[in-house]
Structure formats: C-alpha cells, structure tokens
Protein backbone atom coordinates (compact mmCIF):
# COMPACT_ATOMS: atom_id res chain seq x y z
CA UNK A 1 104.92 132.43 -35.66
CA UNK A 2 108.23 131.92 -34.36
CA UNK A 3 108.13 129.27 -31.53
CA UNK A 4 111.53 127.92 -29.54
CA UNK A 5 109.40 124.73 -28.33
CA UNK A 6 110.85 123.84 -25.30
CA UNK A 7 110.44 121.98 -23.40
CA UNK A 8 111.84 121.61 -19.24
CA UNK A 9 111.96 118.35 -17.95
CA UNK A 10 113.78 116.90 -15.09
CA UNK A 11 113.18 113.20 -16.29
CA UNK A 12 112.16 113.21 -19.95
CA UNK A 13 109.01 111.56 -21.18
CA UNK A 14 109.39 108.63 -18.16
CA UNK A 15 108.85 110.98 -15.91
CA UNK A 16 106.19 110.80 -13.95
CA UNK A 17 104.83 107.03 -14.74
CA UNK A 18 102.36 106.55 -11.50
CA UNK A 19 103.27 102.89 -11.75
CA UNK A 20 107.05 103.66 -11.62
CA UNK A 21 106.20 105.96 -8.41
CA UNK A 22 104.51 103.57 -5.25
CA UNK A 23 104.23 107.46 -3.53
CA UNK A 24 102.32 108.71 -6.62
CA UNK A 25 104.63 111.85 -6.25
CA UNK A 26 104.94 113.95 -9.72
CA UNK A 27 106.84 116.52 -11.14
CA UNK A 28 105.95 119.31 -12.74
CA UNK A 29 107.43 120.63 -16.67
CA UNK A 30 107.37 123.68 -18.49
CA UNK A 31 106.53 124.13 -21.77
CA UNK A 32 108.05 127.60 -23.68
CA UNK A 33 106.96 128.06 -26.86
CA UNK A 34 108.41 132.00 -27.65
CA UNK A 35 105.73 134.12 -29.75
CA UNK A 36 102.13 132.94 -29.69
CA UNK A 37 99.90 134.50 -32.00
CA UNK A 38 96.40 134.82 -31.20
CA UNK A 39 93.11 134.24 -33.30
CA UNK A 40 92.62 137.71 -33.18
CA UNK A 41 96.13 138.81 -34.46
CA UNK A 42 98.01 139.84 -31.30
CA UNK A 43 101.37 137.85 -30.52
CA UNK A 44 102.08 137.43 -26.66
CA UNK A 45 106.18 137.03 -26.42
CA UNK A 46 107.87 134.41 -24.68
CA UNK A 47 104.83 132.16 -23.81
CA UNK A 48 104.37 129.19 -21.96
CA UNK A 49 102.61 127.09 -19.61
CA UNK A 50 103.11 124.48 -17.25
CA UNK A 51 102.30 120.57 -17.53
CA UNK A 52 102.71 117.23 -16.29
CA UNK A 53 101.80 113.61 -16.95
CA UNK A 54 101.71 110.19 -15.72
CA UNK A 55 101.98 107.05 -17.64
CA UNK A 56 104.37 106.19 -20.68
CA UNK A 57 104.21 107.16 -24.01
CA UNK A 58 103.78 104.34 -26.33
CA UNK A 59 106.13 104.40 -29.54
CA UNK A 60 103.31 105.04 -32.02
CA UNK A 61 102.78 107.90 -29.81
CA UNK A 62 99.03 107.02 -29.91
CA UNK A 63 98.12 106.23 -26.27
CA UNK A 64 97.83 109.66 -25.10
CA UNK A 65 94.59 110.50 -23.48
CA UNK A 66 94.63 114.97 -22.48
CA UNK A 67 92.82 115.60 -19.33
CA UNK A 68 91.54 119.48 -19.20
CA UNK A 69 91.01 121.40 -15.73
CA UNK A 70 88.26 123.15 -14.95
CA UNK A 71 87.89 127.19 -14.93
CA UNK A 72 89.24 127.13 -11.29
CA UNK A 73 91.46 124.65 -11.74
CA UNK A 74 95.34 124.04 -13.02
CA UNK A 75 96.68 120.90 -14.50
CA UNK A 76 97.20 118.98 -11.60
CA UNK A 77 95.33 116.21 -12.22
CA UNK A 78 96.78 112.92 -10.23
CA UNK A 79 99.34 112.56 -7.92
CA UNK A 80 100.93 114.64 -5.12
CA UNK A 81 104.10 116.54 -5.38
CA UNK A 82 105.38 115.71 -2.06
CA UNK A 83 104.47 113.30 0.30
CA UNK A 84 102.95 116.14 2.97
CA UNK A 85 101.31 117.83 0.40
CA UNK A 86 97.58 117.59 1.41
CA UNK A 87 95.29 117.29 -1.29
CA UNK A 88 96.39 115.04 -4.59
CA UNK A 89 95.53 116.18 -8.15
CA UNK A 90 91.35 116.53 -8.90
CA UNK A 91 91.18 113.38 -10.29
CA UNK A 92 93.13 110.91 -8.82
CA UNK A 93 90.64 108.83 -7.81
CA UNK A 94 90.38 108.32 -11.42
CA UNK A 95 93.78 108.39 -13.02
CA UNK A 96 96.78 105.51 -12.16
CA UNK A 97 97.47 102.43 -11.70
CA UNK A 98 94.11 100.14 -12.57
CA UNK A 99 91.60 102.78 -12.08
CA UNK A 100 89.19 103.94 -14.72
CA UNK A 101 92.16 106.07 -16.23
CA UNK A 102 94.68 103.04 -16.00
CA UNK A 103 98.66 104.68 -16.27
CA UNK A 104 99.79 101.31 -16.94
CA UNK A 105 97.96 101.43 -20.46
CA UNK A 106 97.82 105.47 -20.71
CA UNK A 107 99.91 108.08 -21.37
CA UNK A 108 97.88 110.90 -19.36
CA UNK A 109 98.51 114.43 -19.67
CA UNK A 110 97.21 117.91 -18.36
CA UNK A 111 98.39 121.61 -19.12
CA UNK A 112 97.89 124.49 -16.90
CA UNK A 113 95.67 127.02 -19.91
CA UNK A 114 97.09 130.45 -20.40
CA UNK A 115 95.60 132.77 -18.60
CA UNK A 116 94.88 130.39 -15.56
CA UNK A 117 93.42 131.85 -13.06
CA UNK A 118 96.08 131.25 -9.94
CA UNK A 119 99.34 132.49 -11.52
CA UNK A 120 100.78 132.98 -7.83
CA UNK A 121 100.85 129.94 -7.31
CA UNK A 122 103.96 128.70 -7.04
CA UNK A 123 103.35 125.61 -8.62
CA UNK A 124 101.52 126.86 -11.82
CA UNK A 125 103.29 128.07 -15.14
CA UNK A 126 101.09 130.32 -17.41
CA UNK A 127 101.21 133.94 -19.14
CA UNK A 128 98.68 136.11 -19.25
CA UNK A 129 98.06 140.16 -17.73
CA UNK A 130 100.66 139.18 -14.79
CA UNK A 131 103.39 137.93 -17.20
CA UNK A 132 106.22 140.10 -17.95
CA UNK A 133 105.52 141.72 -21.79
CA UNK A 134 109.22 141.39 -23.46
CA UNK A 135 108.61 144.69 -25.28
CA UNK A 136 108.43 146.92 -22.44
CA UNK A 137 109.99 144.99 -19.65
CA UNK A 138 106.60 145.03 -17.70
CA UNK A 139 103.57 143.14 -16.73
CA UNK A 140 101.27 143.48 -19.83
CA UNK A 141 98.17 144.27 -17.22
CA UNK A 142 95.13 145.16 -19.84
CA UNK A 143 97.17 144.77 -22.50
CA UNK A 144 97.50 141.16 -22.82
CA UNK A 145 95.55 140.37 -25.88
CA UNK A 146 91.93 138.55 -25.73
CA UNK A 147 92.34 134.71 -25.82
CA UNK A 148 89.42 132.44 -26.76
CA UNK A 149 89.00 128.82 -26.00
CA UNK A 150 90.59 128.31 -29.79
CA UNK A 151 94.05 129.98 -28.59
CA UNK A 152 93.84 127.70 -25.38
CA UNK A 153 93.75 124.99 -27.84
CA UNK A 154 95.99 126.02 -30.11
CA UNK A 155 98.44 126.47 -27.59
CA UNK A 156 97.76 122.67 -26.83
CA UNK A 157 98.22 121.58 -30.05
CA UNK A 158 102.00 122.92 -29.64
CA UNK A 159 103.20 120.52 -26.72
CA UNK A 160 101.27 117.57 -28.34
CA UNK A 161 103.53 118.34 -30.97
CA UNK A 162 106.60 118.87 -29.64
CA UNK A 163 105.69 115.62 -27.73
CA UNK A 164 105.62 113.88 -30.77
CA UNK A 165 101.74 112.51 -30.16
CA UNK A 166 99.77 112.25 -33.52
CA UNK A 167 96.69 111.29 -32.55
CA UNK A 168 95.09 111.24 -28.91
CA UNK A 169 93.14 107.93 -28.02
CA UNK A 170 90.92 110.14 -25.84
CA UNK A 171 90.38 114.03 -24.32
CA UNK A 172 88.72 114.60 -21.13
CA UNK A 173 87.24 118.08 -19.03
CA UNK A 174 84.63 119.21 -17.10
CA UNK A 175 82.94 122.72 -17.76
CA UNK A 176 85.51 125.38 -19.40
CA UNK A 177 87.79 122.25 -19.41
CA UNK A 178 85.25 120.54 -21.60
CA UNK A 179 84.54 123.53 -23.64
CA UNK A 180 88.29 122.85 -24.74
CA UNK A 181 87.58 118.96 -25.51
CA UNK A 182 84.95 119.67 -27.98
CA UNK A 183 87.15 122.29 -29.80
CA UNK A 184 90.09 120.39 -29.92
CA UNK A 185 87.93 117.46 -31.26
CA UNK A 186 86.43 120.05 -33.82
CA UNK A 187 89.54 121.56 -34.83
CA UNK A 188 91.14 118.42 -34.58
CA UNK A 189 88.98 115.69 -35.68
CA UNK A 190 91.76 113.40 -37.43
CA UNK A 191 93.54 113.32 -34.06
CA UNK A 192 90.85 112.65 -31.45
CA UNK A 193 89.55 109.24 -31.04
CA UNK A 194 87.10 109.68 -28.08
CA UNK A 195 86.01 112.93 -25.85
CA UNK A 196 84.50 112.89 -22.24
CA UNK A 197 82.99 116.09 -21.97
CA UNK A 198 81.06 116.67 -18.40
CA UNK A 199 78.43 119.50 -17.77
CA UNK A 200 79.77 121.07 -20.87
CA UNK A 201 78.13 122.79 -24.07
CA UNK A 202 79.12 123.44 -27.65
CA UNK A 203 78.18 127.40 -27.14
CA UNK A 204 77.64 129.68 -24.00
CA UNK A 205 74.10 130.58 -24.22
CA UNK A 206 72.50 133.99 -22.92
CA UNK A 207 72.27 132.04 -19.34
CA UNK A 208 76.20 131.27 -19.08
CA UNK A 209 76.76 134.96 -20.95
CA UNK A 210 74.78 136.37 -17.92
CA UNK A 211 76.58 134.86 -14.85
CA UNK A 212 80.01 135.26 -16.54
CA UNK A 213 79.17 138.97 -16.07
CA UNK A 214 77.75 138.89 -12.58
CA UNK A 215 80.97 136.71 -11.55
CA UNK A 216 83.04 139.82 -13.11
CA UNK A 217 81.35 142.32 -11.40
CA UNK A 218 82.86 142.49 -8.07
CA UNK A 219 85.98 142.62 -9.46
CA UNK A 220 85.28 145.58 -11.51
CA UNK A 221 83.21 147.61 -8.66
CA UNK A 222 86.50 147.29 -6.93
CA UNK A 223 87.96 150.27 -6.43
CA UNK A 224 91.28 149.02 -6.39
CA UNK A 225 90.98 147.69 -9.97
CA UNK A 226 91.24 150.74 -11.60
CA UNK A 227 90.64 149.32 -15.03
CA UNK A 228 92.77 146.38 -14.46
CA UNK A 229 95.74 148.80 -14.27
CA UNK A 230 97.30 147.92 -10.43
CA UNK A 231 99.78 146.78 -8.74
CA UNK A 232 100.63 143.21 -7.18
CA UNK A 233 101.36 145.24 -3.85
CA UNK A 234 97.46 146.37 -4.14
CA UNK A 235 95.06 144.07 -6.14
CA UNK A 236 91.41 144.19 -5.90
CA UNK A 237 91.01 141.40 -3.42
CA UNK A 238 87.86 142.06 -1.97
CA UNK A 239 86.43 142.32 -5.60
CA UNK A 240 88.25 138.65 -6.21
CA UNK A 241 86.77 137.58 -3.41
CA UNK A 242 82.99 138.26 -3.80
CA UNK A 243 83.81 137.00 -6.96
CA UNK A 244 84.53 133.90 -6.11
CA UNK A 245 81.73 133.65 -3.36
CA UNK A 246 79.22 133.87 -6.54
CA UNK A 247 81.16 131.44 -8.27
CA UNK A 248 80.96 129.07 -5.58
CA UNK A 249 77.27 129.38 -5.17
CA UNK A 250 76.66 129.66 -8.71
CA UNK A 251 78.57 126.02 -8.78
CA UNK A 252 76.67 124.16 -6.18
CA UNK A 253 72.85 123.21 -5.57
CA UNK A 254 70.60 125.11 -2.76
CA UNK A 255 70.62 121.35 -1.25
CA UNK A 256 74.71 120.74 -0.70
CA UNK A 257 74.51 123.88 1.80
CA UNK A 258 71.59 123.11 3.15
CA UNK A 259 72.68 120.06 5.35
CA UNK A 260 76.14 121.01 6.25
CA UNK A 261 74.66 125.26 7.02
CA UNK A 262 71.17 125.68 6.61
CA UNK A 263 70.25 128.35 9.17
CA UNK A 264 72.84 127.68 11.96
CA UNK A 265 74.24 130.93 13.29
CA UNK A 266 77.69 131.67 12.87
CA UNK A 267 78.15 132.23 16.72
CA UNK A 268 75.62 130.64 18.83
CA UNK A 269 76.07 133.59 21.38
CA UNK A 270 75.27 136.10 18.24
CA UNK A 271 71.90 136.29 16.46
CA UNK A 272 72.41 137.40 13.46
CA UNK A 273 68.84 139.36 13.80
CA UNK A 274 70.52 142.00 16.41
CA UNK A 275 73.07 143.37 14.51
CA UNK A 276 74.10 144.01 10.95
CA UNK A 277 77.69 142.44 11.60
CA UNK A 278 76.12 138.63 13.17
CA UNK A 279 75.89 136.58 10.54
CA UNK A 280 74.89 132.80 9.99
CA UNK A 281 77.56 129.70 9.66
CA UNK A 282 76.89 129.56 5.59
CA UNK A 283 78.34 133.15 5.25
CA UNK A 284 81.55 132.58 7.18
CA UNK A 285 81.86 129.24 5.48
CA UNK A 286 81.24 131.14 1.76
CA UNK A 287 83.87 133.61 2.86
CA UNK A 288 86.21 131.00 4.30
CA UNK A 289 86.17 129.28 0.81
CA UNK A 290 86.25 132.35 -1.18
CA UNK A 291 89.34 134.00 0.95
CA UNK A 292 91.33 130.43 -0.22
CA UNK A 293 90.38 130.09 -3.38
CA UNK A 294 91.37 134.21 -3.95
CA UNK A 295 94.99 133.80 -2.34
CA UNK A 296 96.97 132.99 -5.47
CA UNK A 297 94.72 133.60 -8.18
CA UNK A 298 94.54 136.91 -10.00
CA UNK A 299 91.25 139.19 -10.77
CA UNK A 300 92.66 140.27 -14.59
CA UNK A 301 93.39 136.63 -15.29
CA UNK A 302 89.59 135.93 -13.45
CA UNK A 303 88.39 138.27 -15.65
CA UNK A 304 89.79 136.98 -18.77
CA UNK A 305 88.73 133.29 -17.97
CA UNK A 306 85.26 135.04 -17.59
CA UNK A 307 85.45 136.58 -21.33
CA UNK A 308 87.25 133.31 -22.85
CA UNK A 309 84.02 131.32 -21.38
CA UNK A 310 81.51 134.19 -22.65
CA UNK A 311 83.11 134.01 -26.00
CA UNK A 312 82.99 130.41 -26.98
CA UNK A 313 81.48 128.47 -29.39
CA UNK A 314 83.05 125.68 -31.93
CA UNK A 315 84.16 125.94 -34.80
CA UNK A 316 86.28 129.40 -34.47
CA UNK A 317 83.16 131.66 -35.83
CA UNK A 318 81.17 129.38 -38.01
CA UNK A 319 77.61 128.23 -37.47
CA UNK A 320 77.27 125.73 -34.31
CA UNK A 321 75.41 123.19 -36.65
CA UNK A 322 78.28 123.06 -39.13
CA UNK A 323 81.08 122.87 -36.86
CA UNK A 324 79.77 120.18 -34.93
CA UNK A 325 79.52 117.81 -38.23
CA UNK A 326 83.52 117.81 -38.53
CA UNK A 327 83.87 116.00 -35.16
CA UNK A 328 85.09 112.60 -35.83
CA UNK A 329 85.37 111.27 -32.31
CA UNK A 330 83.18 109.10 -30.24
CA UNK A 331 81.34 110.97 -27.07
CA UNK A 332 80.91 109.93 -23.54
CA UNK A 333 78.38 112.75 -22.19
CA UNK A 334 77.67 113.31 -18.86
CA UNK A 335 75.76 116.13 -17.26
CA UNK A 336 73.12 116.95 -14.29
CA UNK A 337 69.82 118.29 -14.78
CA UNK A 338 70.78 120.39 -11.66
CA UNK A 339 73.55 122.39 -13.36
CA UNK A 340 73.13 126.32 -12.55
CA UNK A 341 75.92 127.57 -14.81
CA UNK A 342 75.38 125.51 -18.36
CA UNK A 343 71.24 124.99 -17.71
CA UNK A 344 69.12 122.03 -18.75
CA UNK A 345 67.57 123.57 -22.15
CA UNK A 346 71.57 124.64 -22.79
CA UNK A 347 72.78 121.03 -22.51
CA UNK A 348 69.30 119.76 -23.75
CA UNK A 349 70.38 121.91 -26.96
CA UNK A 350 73.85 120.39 -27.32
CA UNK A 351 72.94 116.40 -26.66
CA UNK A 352 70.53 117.85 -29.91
CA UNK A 353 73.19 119.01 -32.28
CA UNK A 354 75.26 115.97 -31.75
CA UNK A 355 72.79 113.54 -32.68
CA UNK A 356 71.53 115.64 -35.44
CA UNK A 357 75.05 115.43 -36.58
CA UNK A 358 75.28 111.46 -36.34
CA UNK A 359 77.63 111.43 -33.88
CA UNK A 360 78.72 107.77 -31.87
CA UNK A 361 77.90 108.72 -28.28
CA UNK A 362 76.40 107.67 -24.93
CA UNK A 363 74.90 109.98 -22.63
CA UNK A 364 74.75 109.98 -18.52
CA UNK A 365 72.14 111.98 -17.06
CA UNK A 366 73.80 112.03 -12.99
CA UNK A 367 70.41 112.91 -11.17
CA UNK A 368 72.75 112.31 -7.89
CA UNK A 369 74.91 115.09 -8.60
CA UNK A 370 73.79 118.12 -7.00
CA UNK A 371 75.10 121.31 -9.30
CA UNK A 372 77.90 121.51 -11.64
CA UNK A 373 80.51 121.16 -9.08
CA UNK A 374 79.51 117.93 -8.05
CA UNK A 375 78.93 116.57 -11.32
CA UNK A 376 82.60 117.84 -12.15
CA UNK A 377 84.95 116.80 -8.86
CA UNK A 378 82.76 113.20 -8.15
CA UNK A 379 82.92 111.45 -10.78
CA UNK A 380 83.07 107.76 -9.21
CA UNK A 381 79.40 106.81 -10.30
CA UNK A 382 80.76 107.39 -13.82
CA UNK A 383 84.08 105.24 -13.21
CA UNK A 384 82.89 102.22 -14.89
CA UNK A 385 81.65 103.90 -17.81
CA UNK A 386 84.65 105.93 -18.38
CA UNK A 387 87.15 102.65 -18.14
CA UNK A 388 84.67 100.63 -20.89
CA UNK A 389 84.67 103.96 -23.19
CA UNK A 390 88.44 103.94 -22.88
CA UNK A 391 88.46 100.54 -23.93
C-alpha cells in the first residue's frame, strides 16, 4: 500500500504541551497517508485524518496514552482552540496538567476516525463518501468502500508510526471509541499496556444490530437521499435530523428528561391536546439538539458509522473467545447497568469473556450514571481510578 505519511504540523511534536500553554489553547495537525487499503480490498486515494495532542513525547517514545472519541464525536479531546471558543475538548476535565490524565507525565493523543461523522466541520480532517475520489475528480458518495472498526485502527496504527511511538502506556474510549480500544489492544497486544474501555463491548449483539438500523432509517426514508447519491446543495437533512433525535434518546435514560421536561408544554399559551402542531418542551428541546448536532455532520458518513458499529467484533473475523485471549493489556472497565445502546446481558457477556480469558482488570459498575451518555461525557466519579490505573 503506498502511503506518503505526512504529516502537517505547525509546531512539531512540542506542540500542543497543555503545560507549555496557561490558555490550554491547541492546534490542530493533519495526518496524509496517500492509498489506504481496506480489510475488504478497496483502496481509498489520498487519505487522511485530522489529530492533535497535548503533552510531550518521551524519548523511548513509550508515554503515549490514545484517547478515542465517541460515534458523535471528533478528536478534540482537551483544550480550546481559541480563547472564545465555547466549549473545550470532551474530556478536559480529565486530561492536563495534574488531572487524572496528567500532560506533564503523558503524551496524549486523539485522531478524528475516517468516516467521522461531521466532515463540515471546519475543524475536522477525515475522508470518507464526501471526500474527493482522485480517480474521477468527484466525491466518492456510495462508492467509498465499507470500513470496519479494524480499518479505523489500522489507519491508527499509521500515525503511531510515523510518530515514532512503539508501544502505548495506555488507550482510552467510550462506546464506538472503545470498540476501537479493544481492537487495537487485540490486534496490537505487544504495544498496549493498559485499555479504559467505557460502556463498550467486544461484539455488537442483536440489541446494538437493531438500533443501528432504526438510527439509519430516517436517513434512508428521506427522500432527498436518493440512495446516498445527492448533492451538498440538497442533503437529506430532515432524515439526519430524526436521526439524530433517536440517537439522542437512544443515549440517555427516561430519568435525565424527566426533570429538566417531563410534561411541560412547549408554549404555556398552547396545549399541545388542541392541535396536532402544539407540542410539549421535550420535543422542541429533542429538535433543538438534533438541528445542532445535524449542521456539519453528514447522513452517508452517519450511515457508515452506523454499519462500522453493526459490523464489529475483535479479532477481524475470528471467534470472540479466541480473539479476546491475545489481549495482553491490563483493563479498567467501566459501564452502567442503565445503558440502552450496549444492554446489561451485552456487557454482562463481555466482563465474561475477559475473565474467562485471564485477563488483569478492574471493573466499575456507575449505578449514578443515567444511560450511556452519561456514563461516557461524566466521567469525574471515575477520576481517581483512572489516575491510579495510569500509574
């Protein structure tokens, strides 16, 4: 596979060293990395994805510790870009100077996967169906080839590489972003000393299978999909939308809308039981939500997420059971038994395999954590336990 491995930096490996920033402002690279072949055979030209990182990397190169974003996510973990930028990465509360994720000992990383889901916006680097194809001079629409979780990886692996780290002291991701940290441990288990995986599985069961069809749906009842062939100028955004409505319910626990909505109207003039169109606060706040989350993300790259996540299981086609004995790493686990997307038996299943298998871990069961959205984005009760597993 020819590769050109670059690499665009506008301060080298320093970069972005929290500690070296008091206004926790980062920069953003770009990794290109020319002709990717997939697992299943197809190349996709002139690849690449965006990345950035805080900390130093030691000489040994061995103090690296990957942080993967969620399905809805990019890899923005820590930091802000600018000062007036509003929201920092997902997890800063966890990553930089002396917090659980310390940048002063840690070299911390995080990749935007191919495919991701928001390639308009401007910050994010990625290729996938909205990426120009270099044979034809045109977006490659449906035919950008199938990724899995493996390619995500693989893809991964490259930078690391070209990055010159050897071994990572520690990988860390939440749902579909954990789904990558047990594959790259599998694949990988001579270079992974430690994985935090949160509300994550080894395989998406019939459950996950299910809603990752139902969260596809909308898009493809869309008129304006047309078989994923359209055009920026007319994208299915109502599909994206409702999409993203069922992902958002799908993500939380019937109790975090129930204080904030519960049955409050939407107008207190309106009641919703005279007329089709009145509706209660919960719906305008699930459309609110939805219309933000749609504006730069992209239903074919949705929909591709969707069949990555529907497709997985370690150990690139072999038996769950046997790829799970390669893994070399030590596990920090932590889940919630009120998880709607990857269900209790699912997870039940996996903390199974892995002590079948003999493998060094510690489990936290988050009982405060209502659905897999607020076991993913809070993860200060776990802050303690993630600085001692670090070590």
């Amino acid at each position: 596979m020819a590769r050109t491995n670059r690499v665009h930096k506008s301060s080298a490996l320093l970069a972005v060293g929290l500690e070296q920033n008091p206004e926790y402002i980062v920069t953003r690279d770009c990794f290109e990395f020319g002709d990717f072949r997939t697992r299943q055979g197809e190349t996709i030209g002139e690849a690449r994805f965006g990345w950035e990182s805080y900390g130093e990397l030691n000489a040994a190169g061995d103090n690296a510790i990957l942080i993967n974003h969620f399905m809805l996510g990019f890899g923005h973990a820590a930091g802000r870009y600018s000062e007036d930028e509003r929201y920092p990465g997902f997890w800063d509360h966890l990553i930089g100077p002396g917090k659980a994720i310390d940048t002063r000992k840690y070299f911390v990383i995080s990749m935007d996967c191919l495919c991701n889901a928001y390639p308009f916006n401007p910050v994010v680097r990625t290729t996938g169906p909205t990426s120009i194809d270099p044979r034809t001079g045109e977006p490659y629409g449906m035919r950008f080839p199938i990724i899995s979780i493996k390619d995500i990886v693989n893809a991964q692996m490259l930078l690391l590489d070209n990055l010159g780290i050897g071994r990572l002291h520690a990988v860390m991701g939440a749902g579909f972003g954990g789904f990558l940290t047990y594959e790259l441990a599998t694949a990988w288990p001579d270079r992974v000393d430690r994985i935090i995986p949160i509300c994550a599985t080894l395989e998406s069961d019939g459950w996950a299978v299910a809603w990752m069809n139902a969260w596809g749906t909308p898009i493809r009842l869309d008129p304006a999909w047309n078989k994923g062939d359209y055009h920026r100028d007319n994208p299915p955004t109502a599909g994206l939308i409702e999409a993203m409505k069922l992902v958002y319910l799908n993500a939380r626990h019937w109790g975090a809308l129930e204080k904030p909505y519960g049955r409050t109207w939407a107008d207190p003039d309106r009641d919703p039981m005279r007329s089709l169109t009145d509706r209660y606060l919960v719906e305008v706040g699930l459309h609110e939500a939805s219309v933000r989350r749609a504006r730069f993300a992209d239903a074919n790259h949705f929909l591709y997420l969707v069949k990555a996540i529907q497709t997985f299981q370690i150990g690139d086609g072999e038996p769950v059971e046997r790829a799970i004995t390669k893994l070399k790493a030590r596990v920090l686990m932590s889940y919630t038994p009120h998880d709607e997307i990857f269900a209790g038996p699912s997870l039940q299943n996996t903390l199974a395999l892995l002590m079948r298998a003999g493998t060094k871990m510690r489990l936290i069961r988050r009982d405060d954590a209502l659905g897999h959205i607020e076991a993913v984005a809070n993860t200060k009760p776990i802050e303690d336990d993630i600085a001692k597993f670090l070590g």
